[in-house]
ModelCIF file with pLDDT and N, C-alpha, C, O atoms, coordinates in Angstrom:
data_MODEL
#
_entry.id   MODEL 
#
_entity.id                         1 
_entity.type                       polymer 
_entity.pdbx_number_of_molecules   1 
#
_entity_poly.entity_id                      1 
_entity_poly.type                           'polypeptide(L)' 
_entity_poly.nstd_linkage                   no 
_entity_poly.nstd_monomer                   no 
_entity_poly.pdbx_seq_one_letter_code       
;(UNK)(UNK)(UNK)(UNK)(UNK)(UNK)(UNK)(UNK)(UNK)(UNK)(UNK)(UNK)(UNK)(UNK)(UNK)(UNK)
(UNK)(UNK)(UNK)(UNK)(UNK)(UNK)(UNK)(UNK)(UNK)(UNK)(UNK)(UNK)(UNK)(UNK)(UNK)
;
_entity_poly.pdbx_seq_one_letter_code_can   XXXXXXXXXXXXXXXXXXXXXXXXXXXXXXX 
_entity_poly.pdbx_strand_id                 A 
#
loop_
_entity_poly_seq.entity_id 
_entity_poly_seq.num 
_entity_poly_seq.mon_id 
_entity_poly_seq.hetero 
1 1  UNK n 
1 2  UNK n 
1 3  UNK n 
1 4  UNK n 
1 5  UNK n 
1 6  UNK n 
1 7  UNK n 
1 8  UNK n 
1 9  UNK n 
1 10 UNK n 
1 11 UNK n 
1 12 UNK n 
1 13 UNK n 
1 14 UNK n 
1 15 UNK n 
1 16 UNK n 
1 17 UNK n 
1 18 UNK n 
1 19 UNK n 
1 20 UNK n 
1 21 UNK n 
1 22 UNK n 
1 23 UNK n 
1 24 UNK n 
1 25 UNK n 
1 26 UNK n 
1 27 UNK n 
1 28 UNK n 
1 29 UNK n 
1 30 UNK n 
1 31 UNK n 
#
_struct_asym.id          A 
_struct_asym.entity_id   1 
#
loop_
_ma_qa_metric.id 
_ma_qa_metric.mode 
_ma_qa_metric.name 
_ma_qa_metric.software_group_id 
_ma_qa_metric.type 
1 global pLDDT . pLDDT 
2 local  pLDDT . pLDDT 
#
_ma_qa_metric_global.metric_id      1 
_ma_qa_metric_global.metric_value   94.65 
_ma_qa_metric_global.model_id       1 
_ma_qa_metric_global.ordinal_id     1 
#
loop_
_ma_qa_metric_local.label_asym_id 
_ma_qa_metric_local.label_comp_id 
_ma_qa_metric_local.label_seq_id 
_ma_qa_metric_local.metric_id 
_ma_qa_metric_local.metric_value 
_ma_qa_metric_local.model_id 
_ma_qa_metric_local.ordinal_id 
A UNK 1  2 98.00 1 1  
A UNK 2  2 98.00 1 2  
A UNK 3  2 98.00 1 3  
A UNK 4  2 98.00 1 4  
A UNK 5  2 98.00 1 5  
A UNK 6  2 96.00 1 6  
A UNK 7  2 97.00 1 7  
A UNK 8  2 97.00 1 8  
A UNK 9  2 97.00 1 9  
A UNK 10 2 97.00 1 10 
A UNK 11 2 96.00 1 11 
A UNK 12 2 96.00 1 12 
A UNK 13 2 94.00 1 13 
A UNK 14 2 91.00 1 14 
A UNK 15 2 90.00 1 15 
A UNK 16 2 91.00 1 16 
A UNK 17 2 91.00 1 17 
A UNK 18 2 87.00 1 18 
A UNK 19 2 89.00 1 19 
A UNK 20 2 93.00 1 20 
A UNK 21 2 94.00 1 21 
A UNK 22 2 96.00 1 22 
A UNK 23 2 96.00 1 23 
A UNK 24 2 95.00 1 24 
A UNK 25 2 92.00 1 25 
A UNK 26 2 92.00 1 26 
A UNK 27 2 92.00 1 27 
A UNK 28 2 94.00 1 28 
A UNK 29 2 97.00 1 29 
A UNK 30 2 97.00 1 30 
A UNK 31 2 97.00 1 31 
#
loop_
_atom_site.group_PDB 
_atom_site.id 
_atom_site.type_symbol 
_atom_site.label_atom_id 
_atom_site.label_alt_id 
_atom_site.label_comp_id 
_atom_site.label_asym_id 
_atom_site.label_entity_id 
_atom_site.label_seq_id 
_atom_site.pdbx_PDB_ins_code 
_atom_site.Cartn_x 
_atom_site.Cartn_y 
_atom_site.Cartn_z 
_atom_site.occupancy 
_atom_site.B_iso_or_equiv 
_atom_site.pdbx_formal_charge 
_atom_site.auth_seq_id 
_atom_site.auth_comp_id 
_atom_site.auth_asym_id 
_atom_site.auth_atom_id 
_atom_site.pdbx_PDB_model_num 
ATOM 1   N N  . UNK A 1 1  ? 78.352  112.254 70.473 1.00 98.00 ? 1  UNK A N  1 
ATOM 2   C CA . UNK A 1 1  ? 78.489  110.820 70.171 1.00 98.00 ? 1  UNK A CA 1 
ATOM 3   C C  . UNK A 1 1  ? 79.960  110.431 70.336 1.00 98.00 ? 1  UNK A C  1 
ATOM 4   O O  . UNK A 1 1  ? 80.830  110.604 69.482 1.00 98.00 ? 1  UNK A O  1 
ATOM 5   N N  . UNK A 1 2  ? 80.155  109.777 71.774 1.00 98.00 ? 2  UNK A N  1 
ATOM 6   C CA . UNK A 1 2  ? 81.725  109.792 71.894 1.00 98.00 ? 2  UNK A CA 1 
ATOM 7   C C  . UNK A 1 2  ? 82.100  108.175 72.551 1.00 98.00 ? 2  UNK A C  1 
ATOM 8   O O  . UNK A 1 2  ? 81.624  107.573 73.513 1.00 98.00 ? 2  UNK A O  1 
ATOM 9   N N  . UNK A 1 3  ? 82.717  107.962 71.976 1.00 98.00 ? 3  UNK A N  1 
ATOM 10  C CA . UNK A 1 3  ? 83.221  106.304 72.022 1.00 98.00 ? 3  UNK A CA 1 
ATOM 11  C C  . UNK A 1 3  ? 83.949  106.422 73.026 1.00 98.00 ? 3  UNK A C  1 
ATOM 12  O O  . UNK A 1 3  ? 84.233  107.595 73.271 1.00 98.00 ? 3  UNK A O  1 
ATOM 13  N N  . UNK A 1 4  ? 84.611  105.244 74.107 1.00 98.00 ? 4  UNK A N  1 
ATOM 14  C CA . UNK A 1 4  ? 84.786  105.316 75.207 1.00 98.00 ? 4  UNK A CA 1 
ATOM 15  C C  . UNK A 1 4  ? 85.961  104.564 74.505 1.00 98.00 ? 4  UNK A C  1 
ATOM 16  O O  . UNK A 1 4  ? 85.492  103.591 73.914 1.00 98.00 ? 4  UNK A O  1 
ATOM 17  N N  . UNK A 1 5  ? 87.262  104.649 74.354 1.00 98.00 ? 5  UNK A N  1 
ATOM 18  C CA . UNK A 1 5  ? 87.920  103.442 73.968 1.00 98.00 ? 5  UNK A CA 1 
ATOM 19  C C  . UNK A 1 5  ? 88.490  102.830 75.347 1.00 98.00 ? 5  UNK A C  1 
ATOM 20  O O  . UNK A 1 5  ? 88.857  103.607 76.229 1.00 98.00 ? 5  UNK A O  1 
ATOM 21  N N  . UNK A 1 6  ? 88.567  101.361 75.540 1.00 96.00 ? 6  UNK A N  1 
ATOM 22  C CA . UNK A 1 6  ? 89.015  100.765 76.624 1.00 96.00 ? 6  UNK A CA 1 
ATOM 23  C C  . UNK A 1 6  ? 90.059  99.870  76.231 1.00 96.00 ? 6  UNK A C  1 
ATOM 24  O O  . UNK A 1 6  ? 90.161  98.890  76.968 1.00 96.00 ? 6  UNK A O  1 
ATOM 25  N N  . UNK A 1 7  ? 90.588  99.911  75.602 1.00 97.00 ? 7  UNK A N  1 
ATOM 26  C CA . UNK A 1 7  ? 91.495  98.913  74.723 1.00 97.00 ? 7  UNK A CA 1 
ATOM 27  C C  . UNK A 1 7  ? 92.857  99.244  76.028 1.00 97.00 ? 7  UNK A C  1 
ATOM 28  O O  . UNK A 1 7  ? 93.256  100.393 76.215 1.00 97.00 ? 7  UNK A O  1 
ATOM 29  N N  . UNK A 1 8  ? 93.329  98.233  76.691 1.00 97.00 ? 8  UNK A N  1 
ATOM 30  C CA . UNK A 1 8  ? 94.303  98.202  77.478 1.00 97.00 ? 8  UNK A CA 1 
ATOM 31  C C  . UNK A 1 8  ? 95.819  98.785  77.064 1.00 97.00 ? 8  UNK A C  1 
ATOM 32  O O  . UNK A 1 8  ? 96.808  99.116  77.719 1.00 97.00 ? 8  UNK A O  1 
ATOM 33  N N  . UNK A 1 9  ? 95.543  98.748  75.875 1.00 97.00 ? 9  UNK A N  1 
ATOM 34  C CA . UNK A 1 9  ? 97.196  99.176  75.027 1.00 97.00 ? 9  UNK A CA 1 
ATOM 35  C C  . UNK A 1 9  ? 97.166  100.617 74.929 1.00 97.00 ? 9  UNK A C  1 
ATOM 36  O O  . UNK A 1 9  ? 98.315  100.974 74.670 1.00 97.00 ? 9  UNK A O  1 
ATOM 37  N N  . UNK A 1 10 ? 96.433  101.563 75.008 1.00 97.00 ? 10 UNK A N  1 
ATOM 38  C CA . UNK A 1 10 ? 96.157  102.996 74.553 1.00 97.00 ? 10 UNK A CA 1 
ATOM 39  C C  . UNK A 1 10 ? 96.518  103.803 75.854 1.00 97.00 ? 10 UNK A C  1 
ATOM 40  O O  . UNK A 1 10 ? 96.123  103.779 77.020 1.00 97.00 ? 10 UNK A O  1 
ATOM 41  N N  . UNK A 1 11 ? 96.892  104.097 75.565 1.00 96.00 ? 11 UNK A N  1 
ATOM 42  C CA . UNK A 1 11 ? 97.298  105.681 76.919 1.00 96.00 ? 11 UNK A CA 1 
ATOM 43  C C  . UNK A 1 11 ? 97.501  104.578 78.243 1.00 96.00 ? 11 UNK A C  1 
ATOM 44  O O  . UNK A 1 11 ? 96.856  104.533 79.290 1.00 96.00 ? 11 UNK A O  1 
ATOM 45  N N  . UNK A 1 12 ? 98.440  103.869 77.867 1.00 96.00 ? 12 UNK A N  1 
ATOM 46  C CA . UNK A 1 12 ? 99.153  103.141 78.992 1.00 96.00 ? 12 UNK A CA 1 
ATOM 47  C C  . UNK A 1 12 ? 100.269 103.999 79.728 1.00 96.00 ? 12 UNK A C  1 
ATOM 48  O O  . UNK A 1 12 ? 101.253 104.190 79.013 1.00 96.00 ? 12 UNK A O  1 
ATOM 49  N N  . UNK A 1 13 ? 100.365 104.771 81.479 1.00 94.00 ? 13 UNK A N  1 
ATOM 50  C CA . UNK A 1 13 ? 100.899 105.740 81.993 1.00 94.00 ? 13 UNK A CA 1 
ATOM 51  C C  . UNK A 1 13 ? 100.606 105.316 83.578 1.00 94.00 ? 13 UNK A C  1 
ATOM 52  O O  . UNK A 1 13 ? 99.725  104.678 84.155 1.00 94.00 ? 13 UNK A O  1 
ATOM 53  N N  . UNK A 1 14 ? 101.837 106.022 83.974 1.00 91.00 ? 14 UNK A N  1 
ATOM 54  C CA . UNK A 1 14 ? 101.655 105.295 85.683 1.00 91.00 ? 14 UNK A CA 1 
ATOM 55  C C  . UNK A 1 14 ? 100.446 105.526 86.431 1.00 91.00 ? 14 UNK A C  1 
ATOM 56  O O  . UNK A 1 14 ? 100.308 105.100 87.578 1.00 91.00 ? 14 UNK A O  1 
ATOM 57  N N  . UNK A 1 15 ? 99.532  106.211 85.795 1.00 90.00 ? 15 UNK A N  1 
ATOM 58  C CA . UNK A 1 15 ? 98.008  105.782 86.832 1.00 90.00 ? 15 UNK A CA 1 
ATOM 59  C C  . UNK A 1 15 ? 97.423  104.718 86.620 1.00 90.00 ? 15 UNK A C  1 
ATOM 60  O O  . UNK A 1 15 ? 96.603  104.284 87.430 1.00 90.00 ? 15 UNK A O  1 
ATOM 61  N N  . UNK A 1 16 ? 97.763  104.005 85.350 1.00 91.00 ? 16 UNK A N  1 
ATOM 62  C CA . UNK A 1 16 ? 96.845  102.645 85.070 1.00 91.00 ? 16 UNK A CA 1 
ATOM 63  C C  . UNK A 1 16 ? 98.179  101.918 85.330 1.00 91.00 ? 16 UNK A C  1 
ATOM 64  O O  . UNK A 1 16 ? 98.041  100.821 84.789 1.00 91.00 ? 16 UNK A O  1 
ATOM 65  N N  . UNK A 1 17 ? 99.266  101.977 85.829 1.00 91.00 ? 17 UNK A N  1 
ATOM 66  C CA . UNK A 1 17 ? 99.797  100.667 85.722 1.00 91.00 ? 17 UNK A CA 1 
ATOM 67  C C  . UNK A 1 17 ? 99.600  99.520  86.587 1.00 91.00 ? 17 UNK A C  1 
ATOM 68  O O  . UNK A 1 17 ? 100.228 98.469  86.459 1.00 91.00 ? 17 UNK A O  1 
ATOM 69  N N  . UNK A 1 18 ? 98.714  99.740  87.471 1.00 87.00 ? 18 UNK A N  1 
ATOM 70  C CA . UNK A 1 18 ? 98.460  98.735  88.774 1.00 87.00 ? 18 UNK A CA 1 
ATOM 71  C C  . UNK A 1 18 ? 97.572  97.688  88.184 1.00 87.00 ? 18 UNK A C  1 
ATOM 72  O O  . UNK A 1 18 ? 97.515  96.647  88.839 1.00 87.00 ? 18 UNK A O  1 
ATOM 73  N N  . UNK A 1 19 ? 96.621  97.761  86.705 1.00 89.00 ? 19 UNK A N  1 
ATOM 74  C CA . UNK A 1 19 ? 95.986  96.861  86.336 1.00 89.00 ? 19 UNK A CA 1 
ATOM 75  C C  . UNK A 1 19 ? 96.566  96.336  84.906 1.00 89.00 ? 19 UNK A C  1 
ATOM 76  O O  . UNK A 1 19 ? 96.244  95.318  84.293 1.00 89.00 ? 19 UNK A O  1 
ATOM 77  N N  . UNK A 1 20 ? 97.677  97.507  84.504 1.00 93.00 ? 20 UNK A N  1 
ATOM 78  C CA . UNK A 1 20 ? 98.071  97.171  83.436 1.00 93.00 ? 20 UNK A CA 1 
ATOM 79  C C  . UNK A 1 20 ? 99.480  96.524  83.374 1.00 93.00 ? 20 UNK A C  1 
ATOM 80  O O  . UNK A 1 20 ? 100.558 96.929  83.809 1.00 93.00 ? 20 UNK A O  1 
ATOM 81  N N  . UNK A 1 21 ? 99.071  95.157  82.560 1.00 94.00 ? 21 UNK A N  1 
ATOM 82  C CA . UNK A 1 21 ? 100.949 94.366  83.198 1.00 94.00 ? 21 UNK A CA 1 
ATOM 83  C C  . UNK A 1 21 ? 101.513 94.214  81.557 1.00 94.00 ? 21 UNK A C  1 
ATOM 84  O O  . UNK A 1 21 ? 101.100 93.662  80.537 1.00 94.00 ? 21 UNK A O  1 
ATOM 85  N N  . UNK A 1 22 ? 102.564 94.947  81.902 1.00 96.00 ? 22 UNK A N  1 
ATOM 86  C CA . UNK A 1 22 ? 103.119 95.272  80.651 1.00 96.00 ? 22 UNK A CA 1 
ATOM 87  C C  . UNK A 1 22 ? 104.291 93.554  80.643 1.00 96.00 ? 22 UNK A C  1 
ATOM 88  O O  . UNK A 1 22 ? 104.815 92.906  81.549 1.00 96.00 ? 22 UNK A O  1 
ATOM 89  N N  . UNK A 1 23 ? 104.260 93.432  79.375 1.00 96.00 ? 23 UNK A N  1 
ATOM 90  C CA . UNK A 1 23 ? 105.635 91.731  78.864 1.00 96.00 ? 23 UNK A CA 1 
ATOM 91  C C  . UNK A 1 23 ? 105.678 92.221  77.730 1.00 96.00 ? 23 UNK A C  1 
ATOM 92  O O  . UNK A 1 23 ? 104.854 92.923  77.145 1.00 96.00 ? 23 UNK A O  1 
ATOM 93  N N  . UNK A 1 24 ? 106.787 91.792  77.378 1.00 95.00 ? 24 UNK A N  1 
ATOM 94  C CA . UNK A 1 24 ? 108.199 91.590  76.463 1.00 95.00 ? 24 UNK A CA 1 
ATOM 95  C C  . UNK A 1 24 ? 107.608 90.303  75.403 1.00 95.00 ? 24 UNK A C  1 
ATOM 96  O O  . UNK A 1 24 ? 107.740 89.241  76.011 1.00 95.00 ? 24 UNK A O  1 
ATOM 97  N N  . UNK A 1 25 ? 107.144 90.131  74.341 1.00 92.00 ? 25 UNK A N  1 
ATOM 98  C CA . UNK A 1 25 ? 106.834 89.149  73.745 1.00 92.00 ? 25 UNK A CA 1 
ATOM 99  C C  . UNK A 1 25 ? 107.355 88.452  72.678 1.00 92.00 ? 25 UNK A C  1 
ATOM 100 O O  . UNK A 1 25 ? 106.603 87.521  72.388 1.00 92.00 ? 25 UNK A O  1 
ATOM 101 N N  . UNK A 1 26 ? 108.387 88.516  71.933 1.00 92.00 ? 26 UNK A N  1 
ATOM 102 C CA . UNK A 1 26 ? 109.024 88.050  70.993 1.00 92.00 ? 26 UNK A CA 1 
ATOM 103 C C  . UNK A 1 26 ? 109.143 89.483  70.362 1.00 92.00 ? 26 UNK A C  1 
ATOM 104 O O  . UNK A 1 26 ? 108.859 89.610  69.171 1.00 92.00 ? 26 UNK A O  1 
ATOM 105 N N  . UNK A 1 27 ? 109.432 90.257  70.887 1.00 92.00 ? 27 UNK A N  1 
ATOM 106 C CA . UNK A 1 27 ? 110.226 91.599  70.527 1.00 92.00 ? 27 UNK A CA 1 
ATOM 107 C C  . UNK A 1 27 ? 108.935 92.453  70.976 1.00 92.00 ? 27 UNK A C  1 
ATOM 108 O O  . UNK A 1 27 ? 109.164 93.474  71.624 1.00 92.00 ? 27 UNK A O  1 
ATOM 109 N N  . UNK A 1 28 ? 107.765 92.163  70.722 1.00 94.00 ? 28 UNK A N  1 
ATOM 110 C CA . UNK A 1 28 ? 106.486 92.742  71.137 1.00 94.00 ? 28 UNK A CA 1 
ATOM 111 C C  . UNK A 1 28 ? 106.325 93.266  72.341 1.00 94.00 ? 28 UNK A C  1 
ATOM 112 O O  . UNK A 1 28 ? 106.557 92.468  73.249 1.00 94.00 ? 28 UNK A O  1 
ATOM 113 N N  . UNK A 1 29 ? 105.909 94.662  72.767 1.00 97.00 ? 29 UNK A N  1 
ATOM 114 C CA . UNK A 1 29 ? 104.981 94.778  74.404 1.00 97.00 ? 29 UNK A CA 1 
ATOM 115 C C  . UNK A 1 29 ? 104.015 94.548  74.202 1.00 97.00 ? 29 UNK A C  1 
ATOM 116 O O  . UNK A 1 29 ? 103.451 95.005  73.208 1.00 97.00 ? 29 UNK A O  1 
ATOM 117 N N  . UNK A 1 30 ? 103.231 93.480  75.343 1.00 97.00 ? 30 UNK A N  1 
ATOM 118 C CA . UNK A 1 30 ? 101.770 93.396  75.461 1.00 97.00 ? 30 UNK A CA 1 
ATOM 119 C C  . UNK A 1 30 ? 101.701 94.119  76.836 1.00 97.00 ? 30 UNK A C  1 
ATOM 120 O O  . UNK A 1 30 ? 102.494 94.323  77.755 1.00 97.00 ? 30 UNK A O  1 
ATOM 121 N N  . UNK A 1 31 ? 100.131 94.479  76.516 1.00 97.00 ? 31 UNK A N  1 
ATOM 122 C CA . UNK A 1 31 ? 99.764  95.535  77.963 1.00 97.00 ? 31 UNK A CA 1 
ATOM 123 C C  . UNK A 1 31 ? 98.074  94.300  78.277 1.00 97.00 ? 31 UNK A C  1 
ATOM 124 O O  . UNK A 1 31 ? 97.316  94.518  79.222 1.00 97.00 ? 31 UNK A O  1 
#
């Protein structure tokens, strides 16, 4: 019984970065 997590912020690394767009948000990274 294994959960798939897809949450864009988690194990963010240069194989996902082509869909993942990392910003600067009021001190915040959003992915």
């Amino acid at each position: 019984d294994v959960h798939i997590l897809q949450h864009p912020g988690y194990n963010v690394a240069k194989w996902n970065l082509y869909h993942r767009k990392i910003t600067l948000t009021n001190g915040k990274f959003l992915v």
